[in-house]
N, C-alpha and C. Protein backbone atom coordinates (compact mmCIF):
# COMPACT_ATOMS: atom_id res chain seq x y z
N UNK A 1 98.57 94.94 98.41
CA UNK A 1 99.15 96.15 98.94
C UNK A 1 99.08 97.24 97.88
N UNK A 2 98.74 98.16 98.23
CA UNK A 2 98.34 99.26 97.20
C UNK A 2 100.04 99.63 96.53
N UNK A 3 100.11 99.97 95.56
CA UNK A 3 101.20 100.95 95.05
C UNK A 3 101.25 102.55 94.71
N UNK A 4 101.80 103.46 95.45
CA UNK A 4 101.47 104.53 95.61
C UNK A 4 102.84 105.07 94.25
N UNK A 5 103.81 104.23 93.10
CA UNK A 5 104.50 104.81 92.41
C UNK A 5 104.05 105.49 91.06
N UNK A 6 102.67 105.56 90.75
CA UNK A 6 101.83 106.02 90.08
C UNK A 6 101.79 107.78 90.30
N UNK A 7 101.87 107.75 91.64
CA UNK A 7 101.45 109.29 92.32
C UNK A 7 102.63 109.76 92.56
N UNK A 8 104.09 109.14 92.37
CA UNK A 8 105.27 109.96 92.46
C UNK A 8 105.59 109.75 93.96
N UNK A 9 105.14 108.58 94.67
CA UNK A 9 105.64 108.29 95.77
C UNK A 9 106.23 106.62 95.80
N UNK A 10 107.47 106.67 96.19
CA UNK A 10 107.96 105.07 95.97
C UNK A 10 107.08 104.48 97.59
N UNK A 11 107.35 105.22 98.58
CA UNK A 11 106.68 105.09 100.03
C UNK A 11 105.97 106.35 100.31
N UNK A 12 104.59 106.24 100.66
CA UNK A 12 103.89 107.44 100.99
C UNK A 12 103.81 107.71 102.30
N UNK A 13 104.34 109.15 102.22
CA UNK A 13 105.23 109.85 103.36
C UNK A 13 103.85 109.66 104.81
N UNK A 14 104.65 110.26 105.43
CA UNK A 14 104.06 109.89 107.65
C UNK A 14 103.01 110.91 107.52
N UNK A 15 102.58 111.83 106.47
CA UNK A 15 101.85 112.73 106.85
C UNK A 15 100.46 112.67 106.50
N UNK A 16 100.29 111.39 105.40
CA UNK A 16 99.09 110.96 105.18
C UNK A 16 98.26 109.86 105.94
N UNK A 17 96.76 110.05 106.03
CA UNK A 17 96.24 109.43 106.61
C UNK A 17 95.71 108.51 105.45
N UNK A 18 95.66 107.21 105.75
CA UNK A 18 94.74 106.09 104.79
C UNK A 18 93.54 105.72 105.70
N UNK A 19 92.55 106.03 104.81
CA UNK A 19 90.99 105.47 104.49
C UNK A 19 90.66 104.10 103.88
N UNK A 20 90.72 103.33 104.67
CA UNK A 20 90.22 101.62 103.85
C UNK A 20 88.68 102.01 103.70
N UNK A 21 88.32 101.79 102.56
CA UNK A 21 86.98 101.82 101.93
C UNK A 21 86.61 100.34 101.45
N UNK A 22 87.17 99.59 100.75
CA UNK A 22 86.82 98.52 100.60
C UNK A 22 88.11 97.56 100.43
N UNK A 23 87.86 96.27 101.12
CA UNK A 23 88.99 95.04 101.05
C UNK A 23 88.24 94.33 101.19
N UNK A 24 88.24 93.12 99.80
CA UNK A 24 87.63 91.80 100.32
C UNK A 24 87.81 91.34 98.95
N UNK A 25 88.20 89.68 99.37
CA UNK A 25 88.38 88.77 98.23
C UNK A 25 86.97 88.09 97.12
N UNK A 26 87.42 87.76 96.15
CA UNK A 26 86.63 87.68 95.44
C UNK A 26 85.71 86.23 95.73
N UNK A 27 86.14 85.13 96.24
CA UNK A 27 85.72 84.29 97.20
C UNK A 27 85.77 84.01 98.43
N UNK A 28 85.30 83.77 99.67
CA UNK A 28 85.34 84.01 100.78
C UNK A 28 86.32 82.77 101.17
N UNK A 29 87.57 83.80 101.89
CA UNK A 29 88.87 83.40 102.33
C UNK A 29 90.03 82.70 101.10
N UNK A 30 89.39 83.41 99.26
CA UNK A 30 90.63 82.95 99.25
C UNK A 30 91.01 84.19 98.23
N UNK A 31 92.42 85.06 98.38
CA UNK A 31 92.83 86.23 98.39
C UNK A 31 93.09 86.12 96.68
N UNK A 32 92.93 85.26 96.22
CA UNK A 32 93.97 85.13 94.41
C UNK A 32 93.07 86.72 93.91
N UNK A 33 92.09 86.89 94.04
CA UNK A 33 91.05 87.79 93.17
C UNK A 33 90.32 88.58 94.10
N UNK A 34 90.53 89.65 93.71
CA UNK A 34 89.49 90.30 95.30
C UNK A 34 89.64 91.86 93.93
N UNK A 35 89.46 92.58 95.10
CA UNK A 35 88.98 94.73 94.96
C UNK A 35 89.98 95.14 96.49
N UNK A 36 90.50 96.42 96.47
CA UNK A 36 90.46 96.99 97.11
C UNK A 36 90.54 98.29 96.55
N UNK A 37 89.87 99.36 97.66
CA UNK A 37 89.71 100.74 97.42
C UNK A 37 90.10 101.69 99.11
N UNK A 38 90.81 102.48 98.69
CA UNK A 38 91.32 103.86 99.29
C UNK A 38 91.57 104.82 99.09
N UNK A 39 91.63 105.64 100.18
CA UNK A 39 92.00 106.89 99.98
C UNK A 39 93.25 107.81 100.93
N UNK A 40 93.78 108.18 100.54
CA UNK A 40 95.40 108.72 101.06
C UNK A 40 95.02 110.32 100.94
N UNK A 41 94.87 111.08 102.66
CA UNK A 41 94.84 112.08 102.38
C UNK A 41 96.00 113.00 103.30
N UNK A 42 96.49 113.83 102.58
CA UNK A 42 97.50 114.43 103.47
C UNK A 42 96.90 116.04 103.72
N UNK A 43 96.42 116.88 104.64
CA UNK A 43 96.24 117.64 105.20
C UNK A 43 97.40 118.60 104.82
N UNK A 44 98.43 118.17 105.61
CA UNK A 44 99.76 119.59 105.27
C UNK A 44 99.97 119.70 103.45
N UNK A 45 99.67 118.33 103.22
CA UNK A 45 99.83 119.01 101.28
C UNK A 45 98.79 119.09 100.61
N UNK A 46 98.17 119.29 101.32
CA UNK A 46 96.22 119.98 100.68
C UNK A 46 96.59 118.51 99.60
N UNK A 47 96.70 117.42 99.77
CA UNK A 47 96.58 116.85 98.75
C UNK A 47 95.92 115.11 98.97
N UNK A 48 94.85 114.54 97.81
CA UNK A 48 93.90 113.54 98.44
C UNK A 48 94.40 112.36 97.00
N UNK A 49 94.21 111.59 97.67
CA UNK A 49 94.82 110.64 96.77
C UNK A 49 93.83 109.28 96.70
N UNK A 50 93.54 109.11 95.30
CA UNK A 50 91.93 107.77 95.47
C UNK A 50 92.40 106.48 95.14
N UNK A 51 92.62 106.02 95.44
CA UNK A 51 93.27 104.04 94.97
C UNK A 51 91.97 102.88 94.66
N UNK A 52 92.36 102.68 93.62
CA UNK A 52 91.49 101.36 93.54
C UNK A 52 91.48 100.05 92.71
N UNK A 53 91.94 98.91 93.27
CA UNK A 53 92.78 98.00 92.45
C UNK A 53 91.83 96.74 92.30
N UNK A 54 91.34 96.16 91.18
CA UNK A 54 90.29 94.93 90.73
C UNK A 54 91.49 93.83 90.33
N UNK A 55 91.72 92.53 91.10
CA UNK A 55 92.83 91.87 90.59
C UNK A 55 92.11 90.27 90.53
C-alpha cells in the first residue's frame, strides 16, 4: 500500500485520482518482494504526485 506521509498527507484527500502504472511481485504469486509505481493527480490542486516503492 503506498504511503502518501512523505507528501504531507496522512490519507490522500477524495479529490485525487490514482494511476496504477505498475504492480507486480517479484516472483509470480508470491507478494514478499515486488515494485509498485503511481501516480496521484489532483486537478483542483494543480498538483501531481509520482510514487514508487522497490521492496
Amino acid at each position: 500500500m503506498a504511503s502518501f506521509d512523505s507528501f504531507g498527507y496522512n490519507k490522500l484527500p477524495i479529490d485525487f485520482s490514482i494511476y496504477l502504472i505498475i504492480s507486480e511481485p517479484y516472483k509470480p504469486f508470491d507478494w514478499n518482494h515486488g515494485k509498485l509505481s503511481l501516480v496521484a493527480v489532483s486537478k483542483q490542486r494543480s498538483e501531481i504526485i509520482f510514487f514508487a516503492k522497490h521492496w
